[in-house]
PDB file of N, CA and C in Angstrom:
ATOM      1  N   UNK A   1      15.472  67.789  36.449  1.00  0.00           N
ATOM      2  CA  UNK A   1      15.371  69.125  37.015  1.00  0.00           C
ATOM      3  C   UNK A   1      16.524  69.392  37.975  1.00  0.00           C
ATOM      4  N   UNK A   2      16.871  68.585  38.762  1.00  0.00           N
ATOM      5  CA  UNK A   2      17.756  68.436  39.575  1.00  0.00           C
ATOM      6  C   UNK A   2      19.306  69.113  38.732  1.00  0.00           C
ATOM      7  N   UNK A   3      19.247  67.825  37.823  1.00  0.00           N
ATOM      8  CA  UNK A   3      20.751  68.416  37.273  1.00  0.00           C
ATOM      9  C   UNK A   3      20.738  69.662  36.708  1.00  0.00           C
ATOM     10  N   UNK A   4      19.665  69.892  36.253  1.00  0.00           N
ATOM     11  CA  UNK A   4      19.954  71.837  35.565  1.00  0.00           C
ATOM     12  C   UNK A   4      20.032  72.174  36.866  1.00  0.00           C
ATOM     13  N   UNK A   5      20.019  72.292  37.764  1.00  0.00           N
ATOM     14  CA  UNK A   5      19.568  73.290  39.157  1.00  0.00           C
ATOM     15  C   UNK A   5      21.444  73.343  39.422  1.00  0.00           C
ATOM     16  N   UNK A   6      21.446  72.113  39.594  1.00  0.00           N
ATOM     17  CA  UNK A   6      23.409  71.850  40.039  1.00  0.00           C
ATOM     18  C   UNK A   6      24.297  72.189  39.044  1.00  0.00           C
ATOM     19  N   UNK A   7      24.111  72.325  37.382  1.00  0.00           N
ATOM     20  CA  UNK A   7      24.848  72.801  36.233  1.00  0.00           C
ATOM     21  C   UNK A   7      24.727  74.384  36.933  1.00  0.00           C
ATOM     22  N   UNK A   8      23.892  74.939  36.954  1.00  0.00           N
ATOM     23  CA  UNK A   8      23.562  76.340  36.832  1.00  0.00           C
ATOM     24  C   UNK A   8      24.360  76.636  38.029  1.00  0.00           C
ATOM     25  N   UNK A   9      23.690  76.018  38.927  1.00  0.00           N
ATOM     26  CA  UNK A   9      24.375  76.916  40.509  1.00  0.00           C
ATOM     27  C   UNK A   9      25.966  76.771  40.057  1.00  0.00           C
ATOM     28  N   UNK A  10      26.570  75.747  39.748  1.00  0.00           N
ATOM     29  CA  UNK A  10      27.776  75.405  39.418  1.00  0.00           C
ATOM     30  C   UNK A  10      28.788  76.590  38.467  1.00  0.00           C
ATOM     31  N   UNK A  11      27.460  76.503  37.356  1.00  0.00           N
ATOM     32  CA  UNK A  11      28.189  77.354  35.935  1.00  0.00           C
ATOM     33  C   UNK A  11      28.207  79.063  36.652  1.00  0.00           C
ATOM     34  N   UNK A  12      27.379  79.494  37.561  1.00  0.00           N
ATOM     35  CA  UNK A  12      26.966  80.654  38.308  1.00  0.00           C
ATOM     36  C   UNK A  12      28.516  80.692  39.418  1.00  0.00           C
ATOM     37  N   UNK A  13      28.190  79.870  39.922  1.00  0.00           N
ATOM     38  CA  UNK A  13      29.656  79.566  40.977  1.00  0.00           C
ATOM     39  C   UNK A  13      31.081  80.067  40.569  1.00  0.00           C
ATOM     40  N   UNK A  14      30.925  79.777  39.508  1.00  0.00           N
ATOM     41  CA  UNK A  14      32.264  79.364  38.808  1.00  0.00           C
ATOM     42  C   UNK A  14      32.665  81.049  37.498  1.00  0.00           C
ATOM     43  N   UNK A  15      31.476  81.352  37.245  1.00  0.00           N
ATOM     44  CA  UNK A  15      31.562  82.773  36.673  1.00  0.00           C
ATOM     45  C   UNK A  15      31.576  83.999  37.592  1.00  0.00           C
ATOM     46  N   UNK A  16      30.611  83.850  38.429  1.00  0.00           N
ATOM     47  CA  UNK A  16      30.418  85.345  39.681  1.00  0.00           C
ATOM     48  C   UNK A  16      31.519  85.371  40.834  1.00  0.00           C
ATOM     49  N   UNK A  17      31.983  84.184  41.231  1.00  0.00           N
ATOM     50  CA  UNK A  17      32.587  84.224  42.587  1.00  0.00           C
ATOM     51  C   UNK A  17      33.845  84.869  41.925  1.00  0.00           C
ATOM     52  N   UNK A  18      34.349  84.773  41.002  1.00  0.00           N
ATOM     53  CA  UNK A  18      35.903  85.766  40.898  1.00  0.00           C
ATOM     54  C   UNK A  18      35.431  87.495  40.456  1.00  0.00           C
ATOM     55  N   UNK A  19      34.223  87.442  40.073  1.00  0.00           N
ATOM     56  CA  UNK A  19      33.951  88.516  39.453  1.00  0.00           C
ATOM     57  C   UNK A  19      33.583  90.304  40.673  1.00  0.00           C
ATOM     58  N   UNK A  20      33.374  88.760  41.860  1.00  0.00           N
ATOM     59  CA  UNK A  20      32.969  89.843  43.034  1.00  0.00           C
ATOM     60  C   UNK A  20      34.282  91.180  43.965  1.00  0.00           C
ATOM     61  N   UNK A  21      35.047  90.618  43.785  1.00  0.00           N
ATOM     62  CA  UNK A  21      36.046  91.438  43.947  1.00  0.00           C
ATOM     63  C   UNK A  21      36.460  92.282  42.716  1.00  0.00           C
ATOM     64  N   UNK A  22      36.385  92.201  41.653  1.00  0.00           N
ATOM     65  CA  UNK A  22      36.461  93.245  40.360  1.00  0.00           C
ATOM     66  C   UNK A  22      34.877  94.198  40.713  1.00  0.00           C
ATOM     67  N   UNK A  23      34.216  93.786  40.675  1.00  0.00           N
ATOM     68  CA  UNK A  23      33.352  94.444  40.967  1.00  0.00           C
ATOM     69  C   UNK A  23      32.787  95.184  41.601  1.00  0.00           C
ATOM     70  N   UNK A  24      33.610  95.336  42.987  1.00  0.00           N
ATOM     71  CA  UNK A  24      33.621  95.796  44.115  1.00  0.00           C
ATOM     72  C   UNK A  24      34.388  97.740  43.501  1.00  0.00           C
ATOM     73  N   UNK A  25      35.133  97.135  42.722  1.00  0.00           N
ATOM     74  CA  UNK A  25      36.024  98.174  42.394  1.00  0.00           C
ATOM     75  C   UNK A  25      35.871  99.086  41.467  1.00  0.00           C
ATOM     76  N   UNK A  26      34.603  98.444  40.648  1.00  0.00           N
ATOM     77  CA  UNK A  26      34.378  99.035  39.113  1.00  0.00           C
ATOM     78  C   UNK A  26      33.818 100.222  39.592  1.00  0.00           C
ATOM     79  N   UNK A  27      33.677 100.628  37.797  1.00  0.00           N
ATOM     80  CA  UNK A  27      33.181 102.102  38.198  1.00  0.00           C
ATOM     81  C   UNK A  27      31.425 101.598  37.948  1.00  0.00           C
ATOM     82  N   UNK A  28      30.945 102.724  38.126  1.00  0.00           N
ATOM     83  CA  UNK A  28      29.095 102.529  38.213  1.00  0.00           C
ATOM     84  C   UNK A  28      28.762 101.863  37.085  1.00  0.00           C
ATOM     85  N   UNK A  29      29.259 102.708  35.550  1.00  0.00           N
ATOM     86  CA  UNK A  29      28.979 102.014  34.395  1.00  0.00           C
ATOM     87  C   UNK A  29      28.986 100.650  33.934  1.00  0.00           C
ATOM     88  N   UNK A  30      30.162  99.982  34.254  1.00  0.00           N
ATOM     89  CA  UNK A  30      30.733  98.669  34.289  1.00  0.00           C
ATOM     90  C   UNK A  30      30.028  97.957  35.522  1.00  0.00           C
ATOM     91  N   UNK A  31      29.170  98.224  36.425  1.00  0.00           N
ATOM     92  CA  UNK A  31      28.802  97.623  37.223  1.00  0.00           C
ATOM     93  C   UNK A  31      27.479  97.725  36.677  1.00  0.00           C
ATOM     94  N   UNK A  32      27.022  98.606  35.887  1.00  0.00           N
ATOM     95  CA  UNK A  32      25.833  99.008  35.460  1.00  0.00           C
ATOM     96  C   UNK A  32      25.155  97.422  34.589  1.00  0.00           C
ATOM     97  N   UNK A  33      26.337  97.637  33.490  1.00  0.00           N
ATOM     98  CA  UNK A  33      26.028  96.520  32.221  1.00  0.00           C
ATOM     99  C   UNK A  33      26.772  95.271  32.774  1.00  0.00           C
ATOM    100  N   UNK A  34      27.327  94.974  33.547  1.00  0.00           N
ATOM    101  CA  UNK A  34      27.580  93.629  34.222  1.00  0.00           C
ATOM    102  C   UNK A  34      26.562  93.161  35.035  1.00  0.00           C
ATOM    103  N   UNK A  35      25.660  94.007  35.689  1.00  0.00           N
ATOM    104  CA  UNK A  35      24.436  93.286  36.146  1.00  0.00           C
ATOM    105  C   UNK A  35      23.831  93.270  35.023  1.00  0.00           C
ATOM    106  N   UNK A  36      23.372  94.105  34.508  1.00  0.00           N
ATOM    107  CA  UNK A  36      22.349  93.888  32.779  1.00  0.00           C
ATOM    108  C   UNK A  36      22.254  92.199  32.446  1.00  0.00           C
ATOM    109  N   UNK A  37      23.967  92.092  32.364  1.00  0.00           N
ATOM    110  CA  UNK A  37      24.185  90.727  31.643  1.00  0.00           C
ATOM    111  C   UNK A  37      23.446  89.698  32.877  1.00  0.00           C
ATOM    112  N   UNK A  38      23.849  90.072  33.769  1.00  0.00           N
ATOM    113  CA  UNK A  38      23.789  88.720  34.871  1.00  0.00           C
ATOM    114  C   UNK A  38      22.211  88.553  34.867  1.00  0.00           C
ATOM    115  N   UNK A  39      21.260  89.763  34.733  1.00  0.00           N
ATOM    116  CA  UNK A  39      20.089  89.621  35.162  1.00  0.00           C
ATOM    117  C   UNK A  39      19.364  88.736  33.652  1.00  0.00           C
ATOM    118  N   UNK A  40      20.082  89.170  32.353  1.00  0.00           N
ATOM    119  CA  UNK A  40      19.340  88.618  31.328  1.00  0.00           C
ATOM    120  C   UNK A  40      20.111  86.738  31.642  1.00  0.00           C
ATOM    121  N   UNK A  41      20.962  86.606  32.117  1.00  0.00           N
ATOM    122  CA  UNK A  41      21.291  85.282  32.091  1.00  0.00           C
ATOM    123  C   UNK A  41      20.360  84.661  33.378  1.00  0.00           C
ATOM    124  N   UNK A  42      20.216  85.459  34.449  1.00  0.00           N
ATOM    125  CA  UNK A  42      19.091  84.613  35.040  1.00  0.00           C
ATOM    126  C   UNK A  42      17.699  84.438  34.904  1.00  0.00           C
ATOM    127  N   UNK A  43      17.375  85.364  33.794  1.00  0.00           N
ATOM    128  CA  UNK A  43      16.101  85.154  33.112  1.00  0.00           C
ATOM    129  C   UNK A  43      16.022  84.367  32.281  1.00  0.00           C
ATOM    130  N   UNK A  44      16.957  83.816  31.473  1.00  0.00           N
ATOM    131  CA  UNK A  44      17.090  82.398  30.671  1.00  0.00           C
ATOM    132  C   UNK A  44      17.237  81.247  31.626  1.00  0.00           C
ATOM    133  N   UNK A  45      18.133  81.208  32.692  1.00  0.00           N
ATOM    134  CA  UNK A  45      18.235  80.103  33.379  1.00  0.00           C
ATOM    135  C   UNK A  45      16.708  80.026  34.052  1.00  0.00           C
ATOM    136  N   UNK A  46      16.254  80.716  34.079  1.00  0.00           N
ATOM    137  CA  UNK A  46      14.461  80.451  34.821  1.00  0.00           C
ATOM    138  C   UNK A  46      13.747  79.785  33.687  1.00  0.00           C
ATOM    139  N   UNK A  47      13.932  80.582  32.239  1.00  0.00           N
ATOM    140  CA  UNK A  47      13.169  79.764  31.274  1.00  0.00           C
ATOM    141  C   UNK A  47      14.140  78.592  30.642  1.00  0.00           C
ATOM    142  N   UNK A  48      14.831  78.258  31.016  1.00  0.00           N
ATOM    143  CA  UNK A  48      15.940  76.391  30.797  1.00  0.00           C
ATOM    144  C   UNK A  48      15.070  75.749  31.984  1.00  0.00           C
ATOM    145  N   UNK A  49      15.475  76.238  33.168  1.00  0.00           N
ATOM    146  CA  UNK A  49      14.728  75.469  34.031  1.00  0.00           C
ATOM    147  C   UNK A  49      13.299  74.809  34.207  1.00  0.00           C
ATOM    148  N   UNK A  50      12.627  75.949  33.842  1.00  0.00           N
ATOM    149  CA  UNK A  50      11.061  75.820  34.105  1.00  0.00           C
ATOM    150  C   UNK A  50      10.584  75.209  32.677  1.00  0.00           C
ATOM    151  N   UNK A  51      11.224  75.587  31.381  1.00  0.00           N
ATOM    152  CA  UNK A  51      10.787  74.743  29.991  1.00  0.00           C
ATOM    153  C   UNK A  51       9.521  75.355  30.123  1.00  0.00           C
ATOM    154  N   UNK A  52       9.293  77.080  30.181  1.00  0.00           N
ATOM    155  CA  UNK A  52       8.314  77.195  30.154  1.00  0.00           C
ATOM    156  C   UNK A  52       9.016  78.399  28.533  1.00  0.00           C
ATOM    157  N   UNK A  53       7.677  78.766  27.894  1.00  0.00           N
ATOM    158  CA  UNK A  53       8.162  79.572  26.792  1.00  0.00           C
ATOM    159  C   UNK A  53       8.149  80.891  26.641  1.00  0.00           C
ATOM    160  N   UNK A  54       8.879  81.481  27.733  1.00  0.00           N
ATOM    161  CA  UNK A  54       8.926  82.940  27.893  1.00  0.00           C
ATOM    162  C   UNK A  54       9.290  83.048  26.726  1.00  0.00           C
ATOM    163  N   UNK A  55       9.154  84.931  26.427  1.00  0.00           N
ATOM    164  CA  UNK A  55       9.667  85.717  25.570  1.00  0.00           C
ATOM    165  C   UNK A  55      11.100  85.653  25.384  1.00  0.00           C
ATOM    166  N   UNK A  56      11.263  85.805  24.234  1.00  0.00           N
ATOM    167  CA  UNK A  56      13.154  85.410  24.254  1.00  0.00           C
ATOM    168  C   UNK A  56      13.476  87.444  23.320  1.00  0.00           C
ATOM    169  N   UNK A  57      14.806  87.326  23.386  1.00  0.00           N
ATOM    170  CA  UNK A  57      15.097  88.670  22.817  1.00  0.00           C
ATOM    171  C   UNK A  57      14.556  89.305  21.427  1.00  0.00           C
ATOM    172  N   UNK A  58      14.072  88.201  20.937  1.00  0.00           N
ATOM    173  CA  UNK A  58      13.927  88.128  19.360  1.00  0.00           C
ATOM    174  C   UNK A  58      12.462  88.770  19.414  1.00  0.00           C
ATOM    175  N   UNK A  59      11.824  88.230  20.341  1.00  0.00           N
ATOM    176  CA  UNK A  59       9.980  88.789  20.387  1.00  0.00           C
ATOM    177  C   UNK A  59      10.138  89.675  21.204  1.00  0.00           C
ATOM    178  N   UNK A  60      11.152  90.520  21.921  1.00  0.00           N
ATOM    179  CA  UNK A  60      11.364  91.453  22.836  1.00  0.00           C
ATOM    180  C   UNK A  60      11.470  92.795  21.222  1.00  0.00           C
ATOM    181  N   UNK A  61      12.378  92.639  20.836  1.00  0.00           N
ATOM    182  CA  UNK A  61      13.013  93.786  20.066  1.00  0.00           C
ATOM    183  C   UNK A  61      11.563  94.003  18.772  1.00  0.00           C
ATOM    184  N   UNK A  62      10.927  92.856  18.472  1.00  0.00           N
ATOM    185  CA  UNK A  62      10.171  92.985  17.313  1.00  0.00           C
ATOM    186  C   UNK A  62       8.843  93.490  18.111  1.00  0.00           C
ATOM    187  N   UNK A  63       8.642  93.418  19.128  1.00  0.00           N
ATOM    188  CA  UNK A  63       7.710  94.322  19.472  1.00  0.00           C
ATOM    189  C   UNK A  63       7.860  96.039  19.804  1.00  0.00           C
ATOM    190  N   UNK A  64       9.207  95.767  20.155  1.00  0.00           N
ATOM    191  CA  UNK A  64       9.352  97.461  20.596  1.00  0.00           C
ATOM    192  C   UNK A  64       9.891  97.913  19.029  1.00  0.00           C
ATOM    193  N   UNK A  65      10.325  97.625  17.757  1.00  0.00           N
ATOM    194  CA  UNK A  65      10.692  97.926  16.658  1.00  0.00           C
ATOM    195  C   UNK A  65      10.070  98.317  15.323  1.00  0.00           C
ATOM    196  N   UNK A  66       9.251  97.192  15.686  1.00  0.00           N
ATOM    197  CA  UNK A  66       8.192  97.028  14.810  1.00  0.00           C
ATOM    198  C   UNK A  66       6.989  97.875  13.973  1.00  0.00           C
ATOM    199  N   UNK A  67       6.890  98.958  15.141  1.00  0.00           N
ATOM    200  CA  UNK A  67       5.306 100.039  15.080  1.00  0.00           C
ATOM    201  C   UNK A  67       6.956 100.878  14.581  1.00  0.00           C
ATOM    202  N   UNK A  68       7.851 101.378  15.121  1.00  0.00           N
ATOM    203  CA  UNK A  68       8.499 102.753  14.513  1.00  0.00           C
ATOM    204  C   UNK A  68       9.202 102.369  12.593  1.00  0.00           C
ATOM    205  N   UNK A  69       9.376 101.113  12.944  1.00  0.00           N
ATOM    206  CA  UNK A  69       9.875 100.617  11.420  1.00  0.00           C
ATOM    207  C   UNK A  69       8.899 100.986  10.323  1.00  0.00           C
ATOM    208  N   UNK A  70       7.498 100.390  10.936  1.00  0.00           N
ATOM    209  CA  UNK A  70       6.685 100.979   9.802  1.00  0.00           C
ATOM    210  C   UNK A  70       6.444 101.926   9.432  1.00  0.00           C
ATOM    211  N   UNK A  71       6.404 102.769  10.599  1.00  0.00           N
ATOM    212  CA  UNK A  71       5.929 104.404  10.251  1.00  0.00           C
ATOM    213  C   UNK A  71       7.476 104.873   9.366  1.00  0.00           C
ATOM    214  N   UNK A  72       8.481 104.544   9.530  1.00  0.00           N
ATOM    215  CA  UNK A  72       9.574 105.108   8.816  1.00  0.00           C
ATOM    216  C   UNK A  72       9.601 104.387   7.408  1.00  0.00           C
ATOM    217  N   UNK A  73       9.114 103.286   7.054  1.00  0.00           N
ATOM    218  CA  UNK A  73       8.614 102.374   5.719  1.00  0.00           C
ATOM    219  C   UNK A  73       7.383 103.611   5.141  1.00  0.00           C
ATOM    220  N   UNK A  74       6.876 103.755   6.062  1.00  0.00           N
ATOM    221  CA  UNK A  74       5.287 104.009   5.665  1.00  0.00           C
ATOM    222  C   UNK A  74       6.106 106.161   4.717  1.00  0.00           C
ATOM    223  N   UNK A  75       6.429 106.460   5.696  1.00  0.00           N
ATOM    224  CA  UNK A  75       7.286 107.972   5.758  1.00  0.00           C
ATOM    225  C   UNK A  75       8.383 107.714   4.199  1.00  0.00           C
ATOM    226  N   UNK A  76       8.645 106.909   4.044  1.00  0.00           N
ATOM    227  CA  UNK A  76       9.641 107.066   3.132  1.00  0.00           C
ATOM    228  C   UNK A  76       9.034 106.456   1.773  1.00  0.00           C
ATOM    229  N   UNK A  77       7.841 105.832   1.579  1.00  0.00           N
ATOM    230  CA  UNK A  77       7.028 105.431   0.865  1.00  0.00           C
ATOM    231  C   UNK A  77       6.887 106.613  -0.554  1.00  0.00           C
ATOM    232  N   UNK A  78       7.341 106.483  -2.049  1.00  0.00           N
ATOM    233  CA  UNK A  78       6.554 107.371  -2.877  1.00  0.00           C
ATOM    234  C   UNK A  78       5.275 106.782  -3.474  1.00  0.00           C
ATOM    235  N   UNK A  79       4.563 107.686  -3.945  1.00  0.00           N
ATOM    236  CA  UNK A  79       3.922 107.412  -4.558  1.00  0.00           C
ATOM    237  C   UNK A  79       3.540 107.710  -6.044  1.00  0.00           C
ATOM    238  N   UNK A  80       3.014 106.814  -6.734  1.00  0.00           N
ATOM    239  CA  UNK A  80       3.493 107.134  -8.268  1.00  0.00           C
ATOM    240  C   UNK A  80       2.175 108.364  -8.406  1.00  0.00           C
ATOM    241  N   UNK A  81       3.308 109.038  -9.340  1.00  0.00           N
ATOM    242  CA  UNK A  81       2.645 110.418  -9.940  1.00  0.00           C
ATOM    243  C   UNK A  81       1.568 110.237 -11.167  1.00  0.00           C
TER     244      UNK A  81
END
């Protein structure tokens, strides 16, 4: 546990600390989807760490996709005459 804790703070260290002065400068948008990223990477580093089995992107998208896919399957469906 230890060593993921010191990889991460490390791999975190080593990506954000140059990024903070670009960032300072960006415009809203680019500051917008650069946190996006940072926040989905510290939601994986919680589930590396903890080895617990959060939701990953794959069961994220197939739930929100899933109910409109069908109805557009279901909508485009013929039926024989």
């Amino acid at each position: 546990m230890k060593e993921r804790v010191i990889v991460l703070l490390l791999t975190y260290a080593i990506v954000l600390l140059p990024d903070i002065r670009a960032c300072r400068k960006a415009a809203l948008r680019d500051k917008t989807i650069y946190y996006a990223f940072v926040a989905l990477s510290v939601y994986y580093s919680i589930d590396y760490l903890t080895i617990r089995e959060l939701p990953d992107m794959h069961t994220a998208v197939d739930h929100l996709l899933t109910g409109p896919a069908r109805q557009i399957v279901n909508y485009l469906k013929v039926k024989p005459a």
